[in-house]
N, C-alpha and C. Protein backbone atom coordinates (compact mmCIF):
# COMPACT_ATOMS: atom_id res chain seq x y z
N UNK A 1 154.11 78.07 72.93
CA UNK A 1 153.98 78.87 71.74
C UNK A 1 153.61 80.30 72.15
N UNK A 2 154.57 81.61 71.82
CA UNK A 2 153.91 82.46 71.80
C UNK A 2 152.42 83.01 71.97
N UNK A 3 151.87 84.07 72.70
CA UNK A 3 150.71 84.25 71.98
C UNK A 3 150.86 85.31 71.05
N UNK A 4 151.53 86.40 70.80
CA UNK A 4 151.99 87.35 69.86
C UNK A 4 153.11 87.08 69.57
N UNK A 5 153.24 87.42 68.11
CA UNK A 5 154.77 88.04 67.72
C UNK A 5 154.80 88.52 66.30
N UNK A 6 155.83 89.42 66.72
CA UNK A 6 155.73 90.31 65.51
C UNK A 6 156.13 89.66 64.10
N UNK A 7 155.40 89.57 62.66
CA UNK A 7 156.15 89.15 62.09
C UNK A 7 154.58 87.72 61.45
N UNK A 8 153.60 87.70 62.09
CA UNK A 8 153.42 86.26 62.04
C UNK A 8 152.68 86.22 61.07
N UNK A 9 151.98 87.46 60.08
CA UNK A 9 151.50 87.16 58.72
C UNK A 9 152.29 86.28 57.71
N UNK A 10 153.26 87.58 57.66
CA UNK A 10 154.35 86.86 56.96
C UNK A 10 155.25 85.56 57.15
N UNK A 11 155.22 85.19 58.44
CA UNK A 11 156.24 83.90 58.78
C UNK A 11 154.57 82.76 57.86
N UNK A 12 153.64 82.70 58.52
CA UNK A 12 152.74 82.24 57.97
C UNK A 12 152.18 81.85 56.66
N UNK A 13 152.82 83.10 56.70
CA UNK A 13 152.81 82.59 54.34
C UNK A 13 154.14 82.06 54.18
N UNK A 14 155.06 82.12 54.47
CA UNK A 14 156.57 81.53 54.10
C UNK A 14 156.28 80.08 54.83
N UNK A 15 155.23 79.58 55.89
CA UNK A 15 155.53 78.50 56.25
C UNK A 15 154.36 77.83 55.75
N UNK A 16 153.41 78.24 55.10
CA UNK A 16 152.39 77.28 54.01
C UNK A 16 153.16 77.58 52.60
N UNK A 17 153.56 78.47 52.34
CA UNK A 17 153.99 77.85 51.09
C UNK A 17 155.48 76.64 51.00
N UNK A 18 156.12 76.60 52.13
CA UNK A 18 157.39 75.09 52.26
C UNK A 18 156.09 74.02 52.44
N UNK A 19 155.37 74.35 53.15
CA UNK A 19 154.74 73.05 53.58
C UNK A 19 153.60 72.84 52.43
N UNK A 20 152.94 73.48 51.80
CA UNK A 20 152.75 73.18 50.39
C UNK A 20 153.53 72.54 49.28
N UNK A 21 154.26 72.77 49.49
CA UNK A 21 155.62 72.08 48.34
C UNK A 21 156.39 71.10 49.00
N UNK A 22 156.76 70.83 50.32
CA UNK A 22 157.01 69.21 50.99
C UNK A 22 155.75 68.76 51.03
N UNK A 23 154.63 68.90 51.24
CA UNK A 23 153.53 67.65 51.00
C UNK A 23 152.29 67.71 50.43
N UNK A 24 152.26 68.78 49.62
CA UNK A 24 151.18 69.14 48.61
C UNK A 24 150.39 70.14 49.68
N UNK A 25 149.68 70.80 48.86
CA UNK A 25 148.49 71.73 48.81
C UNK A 25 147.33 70.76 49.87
N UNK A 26 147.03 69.80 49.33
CA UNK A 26 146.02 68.91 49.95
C UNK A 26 146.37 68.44 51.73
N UNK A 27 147.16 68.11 51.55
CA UNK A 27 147.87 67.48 52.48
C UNK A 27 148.53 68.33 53.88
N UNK A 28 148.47 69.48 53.76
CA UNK A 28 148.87 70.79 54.37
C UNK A 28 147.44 71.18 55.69
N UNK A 29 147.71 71.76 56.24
CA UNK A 29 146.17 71.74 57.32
C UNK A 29 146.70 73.16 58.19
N UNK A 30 145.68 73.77 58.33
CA UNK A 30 145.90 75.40 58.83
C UNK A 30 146.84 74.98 60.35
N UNK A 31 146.37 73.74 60.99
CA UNK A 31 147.31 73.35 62.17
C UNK A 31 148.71 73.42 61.90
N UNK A 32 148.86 72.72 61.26
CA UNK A 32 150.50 72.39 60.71
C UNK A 32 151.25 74.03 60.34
N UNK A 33 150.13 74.85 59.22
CA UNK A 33 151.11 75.74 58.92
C UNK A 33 151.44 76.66 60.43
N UNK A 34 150.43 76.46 61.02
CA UNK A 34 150.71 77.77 62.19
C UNK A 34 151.20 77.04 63.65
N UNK A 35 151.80 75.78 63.69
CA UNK A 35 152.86 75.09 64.06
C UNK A 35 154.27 75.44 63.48
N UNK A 36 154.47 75.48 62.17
CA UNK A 36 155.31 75.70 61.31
C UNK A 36 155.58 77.38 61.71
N UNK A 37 155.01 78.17 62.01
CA UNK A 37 155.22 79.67 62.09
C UNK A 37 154.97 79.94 62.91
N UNK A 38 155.06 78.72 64.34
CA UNK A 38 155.21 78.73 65.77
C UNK A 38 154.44 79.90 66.08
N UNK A 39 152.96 79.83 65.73
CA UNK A 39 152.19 80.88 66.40
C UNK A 39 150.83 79.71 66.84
N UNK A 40 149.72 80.36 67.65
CA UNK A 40 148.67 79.46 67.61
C UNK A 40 147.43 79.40 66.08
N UNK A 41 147.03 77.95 66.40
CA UNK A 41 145.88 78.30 65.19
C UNK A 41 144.98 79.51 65.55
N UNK A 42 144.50 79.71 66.71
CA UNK A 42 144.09 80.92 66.48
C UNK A 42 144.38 82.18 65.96
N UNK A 43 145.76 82.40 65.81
CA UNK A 43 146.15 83.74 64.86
C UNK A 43 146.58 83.02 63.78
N UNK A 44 146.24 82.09 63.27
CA UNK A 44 146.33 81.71 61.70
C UNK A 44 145.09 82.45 61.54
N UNK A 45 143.74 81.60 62.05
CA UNK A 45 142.50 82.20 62.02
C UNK A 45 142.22 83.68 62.12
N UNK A 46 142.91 84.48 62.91
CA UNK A 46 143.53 85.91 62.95
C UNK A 46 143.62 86.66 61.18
N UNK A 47 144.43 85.78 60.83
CA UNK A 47 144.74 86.43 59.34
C UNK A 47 144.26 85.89 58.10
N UNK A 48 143.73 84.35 58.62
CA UNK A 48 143.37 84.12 57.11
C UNK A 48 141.92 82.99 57.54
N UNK A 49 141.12 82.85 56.14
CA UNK A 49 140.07 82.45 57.07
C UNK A 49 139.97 80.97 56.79
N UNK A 50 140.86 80.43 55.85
CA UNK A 50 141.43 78.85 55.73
C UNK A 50 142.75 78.97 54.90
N UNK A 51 143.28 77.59 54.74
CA UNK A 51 144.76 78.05 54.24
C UNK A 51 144.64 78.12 52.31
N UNK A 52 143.40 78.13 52.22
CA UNK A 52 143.47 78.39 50.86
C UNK A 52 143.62 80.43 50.52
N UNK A 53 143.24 80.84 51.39
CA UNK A 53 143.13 82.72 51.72
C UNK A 53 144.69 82.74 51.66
N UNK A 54 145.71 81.87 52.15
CA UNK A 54 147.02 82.04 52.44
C UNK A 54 147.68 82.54 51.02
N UNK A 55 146.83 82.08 49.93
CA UNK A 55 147.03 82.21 48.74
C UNK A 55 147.02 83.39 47.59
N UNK A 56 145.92 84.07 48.38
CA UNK A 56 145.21 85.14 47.94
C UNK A 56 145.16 86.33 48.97
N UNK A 57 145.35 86.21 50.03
CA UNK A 57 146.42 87.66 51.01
C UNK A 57 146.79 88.62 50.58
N UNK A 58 147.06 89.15 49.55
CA UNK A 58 147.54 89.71 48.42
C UNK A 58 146.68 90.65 48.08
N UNK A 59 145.74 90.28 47.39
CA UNK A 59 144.78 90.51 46.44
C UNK A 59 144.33 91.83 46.61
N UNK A 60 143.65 92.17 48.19
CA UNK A 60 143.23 93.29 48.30
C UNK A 60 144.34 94.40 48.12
N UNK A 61 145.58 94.40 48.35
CA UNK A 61 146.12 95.44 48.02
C UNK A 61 146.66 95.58 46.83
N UNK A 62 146.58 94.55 46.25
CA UNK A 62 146.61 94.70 44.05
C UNK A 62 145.60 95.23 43.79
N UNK A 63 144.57 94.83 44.14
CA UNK A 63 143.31 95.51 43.46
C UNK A 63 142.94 96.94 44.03
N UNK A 64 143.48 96.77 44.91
CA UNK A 64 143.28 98.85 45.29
C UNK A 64 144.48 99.50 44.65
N UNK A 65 145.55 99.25 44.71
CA UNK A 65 147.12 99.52 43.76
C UNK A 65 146.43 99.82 42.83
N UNK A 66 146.12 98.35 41.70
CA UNK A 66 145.32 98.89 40.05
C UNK A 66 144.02 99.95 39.78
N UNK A 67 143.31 99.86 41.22
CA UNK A 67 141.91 100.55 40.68
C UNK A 67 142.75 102.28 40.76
N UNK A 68 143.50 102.58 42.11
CA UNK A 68 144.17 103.58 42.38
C UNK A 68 144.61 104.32 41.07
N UNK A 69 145.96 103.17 40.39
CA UNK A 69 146.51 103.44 39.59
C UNK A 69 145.56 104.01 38.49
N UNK A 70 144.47 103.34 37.85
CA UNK A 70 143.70 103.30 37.13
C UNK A 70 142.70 104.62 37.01
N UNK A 71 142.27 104.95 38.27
CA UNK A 71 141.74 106.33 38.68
C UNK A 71 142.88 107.44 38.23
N UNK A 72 144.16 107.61 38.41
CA UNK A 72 145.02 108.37 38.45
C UNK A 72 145.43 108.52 37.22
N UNK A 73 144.76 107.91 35.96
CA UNK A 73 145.49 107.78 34.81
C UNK A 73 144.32 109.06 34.03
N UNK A 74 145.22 110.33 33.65
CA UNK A 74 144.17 111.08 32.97
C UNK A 74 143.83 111.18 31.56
N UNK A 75 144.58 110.46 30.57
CA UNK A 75 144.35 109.91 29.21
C UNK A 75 143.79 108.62 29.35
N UNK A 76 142.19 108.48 28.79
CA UNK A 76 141.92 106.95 29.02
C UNK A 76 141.38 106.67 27.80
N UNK A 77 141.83 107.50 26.33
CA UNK A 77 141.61 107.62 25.08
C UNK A 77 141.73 105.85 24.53
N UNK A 78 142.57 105.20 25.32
CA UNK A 78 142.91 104.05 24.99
C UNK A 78 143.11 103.10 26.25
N UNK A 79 141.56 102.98 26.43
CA UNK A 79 141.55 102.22 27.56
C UNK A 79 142.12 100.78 28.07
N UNK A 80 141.78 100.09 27.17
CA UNK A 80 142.89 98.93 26.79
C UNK A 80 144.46 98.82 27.22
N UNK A 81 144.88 100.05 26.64
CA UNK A 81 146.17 100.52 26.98
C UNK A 81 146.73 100.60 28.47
N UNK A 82 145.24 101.50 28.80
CA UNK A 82 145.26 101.79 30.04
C UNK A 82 145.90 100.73 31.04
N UNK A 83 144.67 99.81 31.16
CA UNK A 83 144.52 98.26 31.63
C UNK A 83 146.26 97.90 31.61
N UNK A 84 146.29 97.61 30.92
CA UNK A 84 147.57 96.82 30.48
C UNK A 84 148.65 96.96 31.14
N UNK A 85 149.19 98.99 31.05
CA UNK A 85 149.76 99.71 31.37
C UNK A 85 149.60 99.70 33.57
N UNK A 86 148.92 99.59 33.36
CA UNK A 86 148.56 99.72 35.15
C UNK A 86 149.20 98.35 35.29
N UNK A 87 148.75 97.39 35.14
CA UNK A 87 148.59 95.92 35.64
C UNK A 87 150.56 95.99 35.06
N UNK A 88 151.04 95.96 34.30
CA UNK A 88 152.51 95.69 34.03
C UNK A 88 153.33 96.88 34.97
N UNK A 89 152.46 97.90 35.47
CA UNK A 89 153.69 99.22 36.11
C UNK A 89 153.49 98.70 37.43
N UNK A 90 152.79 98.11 37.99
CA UNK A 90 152.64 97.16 39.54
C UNK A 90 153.84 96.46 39.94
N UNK A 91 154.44 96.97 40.83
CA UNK A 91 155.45 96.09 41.36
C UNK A 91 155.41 95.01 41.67
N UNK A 92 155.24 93.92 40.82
CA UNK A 92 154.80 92.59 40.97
C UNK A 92 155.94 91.70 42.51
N UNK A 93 156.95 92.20 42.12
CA UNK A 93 158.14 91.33 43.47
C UNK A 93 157.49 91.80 44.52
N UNK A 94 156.75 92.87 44.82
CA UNK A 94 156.36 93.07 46.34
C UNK A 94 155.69 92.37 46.92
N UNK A 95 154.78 91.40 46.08
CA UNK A 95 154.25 90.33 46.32
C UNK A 95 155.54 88.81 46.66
N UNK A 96 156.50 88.97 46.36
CA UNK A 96 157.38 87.82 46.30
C UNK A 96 157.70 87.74 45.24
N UNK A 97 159.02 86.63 45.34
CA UNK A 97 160.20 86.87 44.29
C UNK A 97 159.25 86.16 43.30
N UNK A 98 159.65 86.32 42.04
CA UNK A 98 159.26 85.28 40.84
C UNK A 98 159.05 83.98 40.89
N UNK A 99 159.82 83.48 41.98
CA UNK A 99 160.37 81.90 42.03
C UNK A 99 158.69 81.55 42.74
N UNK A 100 158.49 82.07 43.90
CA UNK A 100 157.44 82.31 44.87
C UNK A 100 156.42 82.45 43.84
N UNK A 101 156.37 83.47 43.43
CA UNK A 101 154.84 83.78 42.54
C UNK A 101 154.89 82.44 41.62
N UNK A 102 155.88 81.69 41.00
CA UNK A 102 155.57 80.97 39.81
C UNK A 102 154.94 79.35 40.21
N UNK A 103 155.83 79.45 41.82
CA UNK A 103 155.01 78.07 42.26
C UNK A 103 153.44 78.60 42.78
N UNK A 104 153.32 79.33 43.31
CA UNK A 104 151.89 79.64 43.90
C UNK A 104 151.14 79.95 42.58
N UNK A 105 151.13 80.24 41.18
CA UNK A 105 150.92 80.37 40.25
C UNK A 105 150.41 78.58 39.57
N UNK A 106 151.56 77.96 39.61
CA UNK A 106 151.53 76.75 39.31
C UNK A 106 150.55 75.41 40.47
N UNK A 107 150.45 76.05 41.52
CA UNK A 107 149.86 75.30 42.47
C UNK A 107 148.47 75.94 42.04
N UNK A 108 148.13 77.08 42.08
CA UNK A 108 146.19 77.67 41.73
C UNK A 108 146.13 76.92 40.51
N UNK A 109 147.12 76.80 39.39
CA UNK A 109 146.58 75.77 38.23
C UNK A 109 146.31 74.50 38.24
N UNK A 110 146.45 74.03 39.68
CA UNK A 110 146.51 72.37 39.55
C UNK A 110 145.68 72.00 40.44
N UNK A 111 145.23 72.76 40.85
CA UNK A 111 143.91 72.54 41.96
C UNK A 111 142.39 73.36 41.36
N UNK A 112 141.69 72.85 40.98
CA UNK A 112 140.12 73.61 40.65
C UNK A 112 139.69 74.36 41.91
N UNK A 113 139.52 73.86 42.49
CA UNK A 113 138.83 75.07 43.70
C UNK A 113 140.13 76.20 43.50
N UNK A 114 141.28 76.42 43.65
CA UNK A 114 142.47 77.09 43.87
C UNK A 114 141.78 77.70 42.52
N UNK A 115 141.59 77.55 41.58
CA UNK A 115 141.66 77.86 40.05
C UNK A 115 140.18 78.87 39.76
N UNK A 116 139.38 78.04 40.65
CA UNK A 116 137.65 78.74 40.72
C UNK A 116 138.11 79.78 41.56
N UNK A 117 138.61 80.13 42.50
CA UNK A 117 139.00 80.87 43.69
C UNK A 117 139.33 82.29 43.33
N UNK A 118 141.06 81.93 42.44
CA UNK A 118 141.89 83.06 41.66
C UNK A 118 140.78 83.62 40.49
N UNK A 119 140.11 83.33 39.62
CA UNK A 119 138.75 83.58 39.05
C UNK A 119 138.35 84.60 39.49
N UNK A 120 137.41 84.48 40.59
CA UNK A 120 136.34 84.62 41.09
C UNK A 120 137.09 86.23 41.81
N UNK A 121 138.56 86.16 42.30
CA UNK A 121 139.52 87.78 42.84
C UNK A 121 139.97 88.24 41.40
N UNK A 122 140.07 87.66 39.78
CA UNK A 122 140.39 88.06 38.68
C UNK A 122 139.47 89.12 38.75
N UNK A 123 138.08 89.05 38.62
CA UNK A 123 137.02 89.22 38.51
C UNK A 123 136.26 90.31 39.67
N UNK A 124 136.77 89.99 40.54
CA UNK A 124 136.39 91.50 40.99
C UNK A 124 137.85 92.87 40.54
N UNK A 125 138.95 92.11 40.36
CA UNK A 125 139.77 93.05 39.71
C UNK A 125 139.33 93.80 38.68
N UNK A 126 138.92 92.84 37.91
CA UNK A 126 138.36 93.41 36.57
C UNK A 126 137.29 94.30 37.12
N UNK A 127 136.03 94.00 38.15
CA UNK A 127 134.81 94.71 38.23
C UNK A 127 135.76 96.47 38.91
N UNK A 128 136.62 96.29 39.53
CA UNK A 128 137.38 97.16 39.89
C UNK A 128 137.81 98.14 39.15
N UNK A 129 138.67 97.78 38.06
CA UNK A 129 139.27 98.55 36.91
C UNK A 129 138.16 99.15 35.67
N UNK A 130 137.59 98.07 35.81
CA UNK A 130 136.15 98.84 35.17
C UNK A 130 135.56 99.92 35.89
N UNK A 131 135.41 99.96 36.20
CA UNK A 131 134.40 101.34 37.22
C UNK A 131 135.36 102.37 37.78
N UNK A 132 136.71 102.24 38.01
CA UNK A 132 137.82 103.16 37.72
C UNK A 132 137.64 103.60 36.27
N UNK A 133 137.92 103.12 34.97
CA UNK A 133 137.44 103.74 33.94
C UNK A 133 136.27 104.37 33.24
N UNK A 134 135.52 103.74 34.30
CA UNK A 134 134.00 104.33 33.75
C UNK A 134 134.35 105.74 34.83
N UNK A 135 134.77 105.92 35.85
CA UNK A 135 134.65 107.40 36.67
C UNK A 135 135.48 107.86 36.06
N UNK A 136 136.44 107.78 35.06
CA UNK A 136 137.14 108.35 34.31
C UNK A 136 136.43 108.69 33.21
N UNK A 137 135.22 108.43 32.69
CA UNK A 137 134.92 108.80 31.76
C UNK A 137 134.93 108.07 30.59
N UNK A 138 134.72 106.49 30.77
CA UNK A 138 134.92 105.65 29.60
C UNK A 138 133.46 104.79 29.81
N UNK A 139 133.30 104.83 28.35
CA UNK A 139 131.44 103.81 28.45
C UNK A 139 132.24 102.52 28.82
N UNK A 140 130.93 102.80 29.93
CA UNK A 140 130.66 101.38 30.33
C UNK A 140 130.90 100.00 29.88
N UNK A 141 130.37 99.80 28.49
CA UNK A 141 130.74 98.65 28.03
C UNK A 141 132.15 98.39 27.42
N UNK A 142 132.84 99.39 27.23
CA UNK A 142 133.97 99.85 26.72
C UNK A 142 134.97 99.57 27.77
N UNK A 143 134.65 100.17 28.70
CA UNK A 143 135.55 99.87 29.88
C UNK A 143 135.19 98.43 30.86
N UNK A 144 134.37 97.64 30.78
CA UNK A 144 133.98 96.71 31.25
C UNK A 144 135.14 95.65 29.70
N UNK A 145 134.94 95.48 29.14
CA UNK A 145 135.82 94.94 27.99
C UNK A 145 137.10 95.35 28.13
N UNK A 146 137.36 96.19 28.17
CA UNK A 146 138.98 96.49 28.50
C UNK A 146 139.70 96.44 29.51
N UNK A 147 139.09 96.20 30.71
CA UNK A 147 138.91 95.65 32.06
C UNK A 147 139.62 94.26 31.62
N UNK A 148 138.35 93.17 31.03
CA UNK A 148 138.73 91.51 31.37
C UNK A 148 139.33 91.76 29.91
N UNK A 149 139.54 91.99 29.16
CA UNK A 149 140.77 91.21 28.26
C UNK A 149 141.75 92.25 28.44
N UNK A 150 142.30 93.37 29.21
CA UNK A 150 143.60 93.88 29.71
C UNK A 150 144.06 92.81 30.41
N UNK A 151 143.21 92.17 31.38
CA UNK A 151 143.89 91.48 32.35
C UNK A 151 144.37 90.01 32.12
N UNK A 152 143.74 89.18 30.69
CA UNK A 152 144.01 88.15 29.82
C UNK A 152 144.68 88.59 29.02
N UNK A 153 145.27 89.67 28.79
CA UNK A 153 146.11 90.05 28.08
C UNK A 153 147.63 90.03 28.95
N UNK A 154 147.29 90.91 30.02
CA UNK A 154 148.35 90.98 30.64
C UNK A 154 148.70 89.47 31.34
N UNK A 155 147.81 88.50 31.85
CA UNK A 155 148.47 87.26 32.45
C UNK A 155 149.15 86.71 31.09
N UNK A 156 148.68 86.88 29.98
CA UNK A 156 149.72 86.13 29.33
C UNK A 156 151.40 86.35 29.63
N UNK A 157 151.92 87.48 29.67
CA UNK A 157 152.83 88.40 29.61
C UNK A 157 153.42 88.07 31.61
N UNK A 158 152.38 88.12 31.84
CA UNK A 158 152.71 87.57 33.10
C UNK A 158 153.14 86.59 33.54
N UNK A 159 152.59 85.15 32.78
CA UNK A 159 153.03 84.19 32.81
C UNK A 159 154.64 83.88 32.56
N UNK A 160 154.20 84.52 31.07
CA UNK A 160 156.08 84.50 30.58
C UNK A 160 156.82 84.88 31.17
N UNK A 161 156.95 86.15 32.08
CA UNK A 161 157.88 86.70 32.78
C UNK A 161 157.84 85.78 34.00
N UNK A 162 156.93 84.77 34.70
CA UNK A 162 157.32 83.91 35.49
C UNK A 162 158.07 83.04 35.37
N UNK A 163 157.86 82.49 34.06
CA UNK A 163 159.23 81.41 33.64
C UNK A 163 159.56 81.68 33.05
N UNK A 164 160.45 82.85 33.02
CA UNK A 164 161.73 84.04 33.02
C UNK A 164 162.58 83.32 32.11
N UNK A 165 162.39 82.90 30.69
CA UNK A 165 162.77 82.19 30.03
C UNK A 165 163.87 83.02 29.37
N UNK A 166 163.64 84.14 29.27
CA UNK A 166 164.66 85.42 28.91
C UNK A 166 164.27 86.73 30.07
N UNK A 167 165.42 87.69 30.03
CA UNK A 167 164.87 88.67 30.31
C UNK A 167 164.46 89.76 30.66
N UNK A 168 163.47 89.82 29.62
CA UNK A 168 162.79 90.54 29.28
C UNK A 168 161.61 91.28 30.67
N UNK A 169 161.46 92.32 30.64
CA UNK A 169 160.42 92.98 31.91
C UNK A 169 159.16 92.91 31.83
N UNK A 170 158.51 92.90 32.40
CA UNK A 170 156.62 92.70 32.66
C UNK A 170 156.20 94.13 31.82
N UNK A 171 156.50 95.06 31.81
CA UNK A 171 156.21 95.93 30.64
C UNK A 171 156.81 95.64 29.38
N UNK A 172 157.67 95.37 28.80
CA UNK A 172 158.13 94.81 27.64
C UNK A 172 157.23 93.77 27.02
N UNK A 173 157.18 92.77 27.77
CA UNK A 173 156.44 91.56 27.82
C UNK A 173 154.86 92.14 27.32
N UNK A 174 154.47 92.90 28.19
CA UNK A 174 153.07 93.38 27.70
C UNK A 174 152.68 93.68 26.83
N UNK A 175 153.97 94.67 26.29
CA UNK A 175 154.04 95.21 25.45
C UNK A 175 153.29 94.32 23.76
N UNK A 176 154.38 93.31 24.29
CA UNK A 176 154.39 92.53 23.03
C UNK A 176 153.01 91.40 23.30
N UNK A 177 152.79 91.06 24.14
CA UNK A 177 151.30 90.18 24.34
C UNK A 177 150.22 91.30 23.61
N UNK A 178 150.17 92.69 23.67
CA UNK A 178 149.04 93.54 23.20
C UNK A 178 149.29 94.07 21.87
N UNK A 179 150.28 93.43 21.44
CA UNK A 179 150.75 93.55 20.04
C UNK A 179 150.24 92.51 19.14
N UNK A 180 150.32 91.22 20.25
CA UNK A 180 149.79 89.99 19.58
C UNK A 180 148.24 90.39 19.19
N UNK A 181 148.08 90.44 20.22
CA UNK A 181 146.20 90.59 20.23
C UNK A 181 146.00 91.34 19.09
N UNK A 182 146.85 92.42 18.52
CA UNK A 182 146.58 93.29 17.34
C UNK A 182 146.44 92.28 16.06
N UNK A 183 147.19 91.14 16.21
CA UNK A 183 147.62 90.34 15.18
C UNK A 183 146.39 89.25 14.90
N UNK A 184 145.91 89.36 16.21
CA UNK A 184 144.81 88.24 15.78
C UNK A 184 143.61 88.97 16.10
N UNK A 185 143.15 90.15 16.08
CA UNK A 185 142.16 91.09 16.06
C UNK A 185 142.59 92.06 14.98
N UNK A 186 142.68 92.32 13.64
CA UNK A 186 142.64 93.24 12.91
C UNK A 186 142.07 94.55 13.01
N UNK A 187 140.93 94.33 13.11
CA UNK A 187 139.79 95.12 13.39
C UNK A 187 140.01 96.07 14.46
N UNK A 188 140.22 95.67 15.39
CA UNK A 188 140.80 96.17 16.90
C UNK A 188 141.37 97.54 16.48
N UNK A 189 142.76 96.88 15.94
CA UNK A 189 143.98 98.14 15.63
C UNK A 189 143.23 99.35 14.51
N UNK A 190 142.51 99.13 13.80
CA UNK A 190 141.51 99.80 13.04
C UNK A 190 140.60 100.88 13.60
């Protein structure tokens, strides 16, 4: 086996997520994937710090993308908006195709730890985008609220555009998930 080669983050996530889906999530072992991506376990250990991280690899550069984005936005009259607007203008495929995101999507829902996990990186997203809007100039509690329900707003919209049932774009989609929320918050749009 190699001891370097170029390439082995990525071969590494393409070879836990086949081997997640031929024999489950459970059943998968950091050995196997980094057999599978013909590198040693030690540079699995290199990049991730069990194969549940294989999952969430990602994360840090979404959440610097949104807080970025979020900082850079100089109308935050409608912070909500804001939220929404950031999280749907994210090039979501750079993460992987739809097909990719919808099983790794569908696998964090069927596992609780996987489910406590994605949570727990929701959540510093949110602590993220919040405090981007508060240095923008939005109260605190204002922007702490528009933070976590932008981002329950937007997974709805997110979801749908995973099982691409029509379609319709992740801004479109948003569009209309923060339209809903108008519908069942009166008050809100007021």
């Amino acid at each position: 086996m190699p001891r370097w080669e170029q390439g082995s983050e990525e071969r590494l996530k393409q070879a836990a997520m086949e081997l997640f889906a031929e024999q489950g999530f459970e059943g998968t072992t950091a050995v196997q994937i980094a057999e599978r991506a013909r590198v040693t376990t030690r540079t699995f250990f290199r990049y991730f710090s069990d194969k549940e991280e294989v999952l969430f690899a990602d994360q840090e550069v979404l959440h610097d993308a949104l807080v970025e984005g979020v900082l850079r936005t100089t109308d935050v009259a409608e912070p909500l908006r804001v939220v929404t607007l950031a999280l749907a203008g994210f090039d979501w495929e750079r993460l992987g195709s739809r097909e990719s995101q919808h099983r790794r999507d569908a696998m964090i829902a069927s596992h609780p730890g996987l489910l406590e996990r994605d949570l727990i990186k929701q959540r510093r997203i949110a602590d993220g985008i919040s405090d981007a809007l508060q240095r923008n100039g939005v109260d605190p509690d204002v922007a702490d609220l528009a933070a976590r329900v932008g981002i329950d707003v937007f997974r709805t919209a997110y979801r749908q555009w995973l099982d691409g049932d029509d379609d319709a774009d992740l801004p479109t989609l948003t569009t209309t998930a923060l339209s809903l929320l108008a519908t069942i918050v009166p008050t809100a749009a007021g």
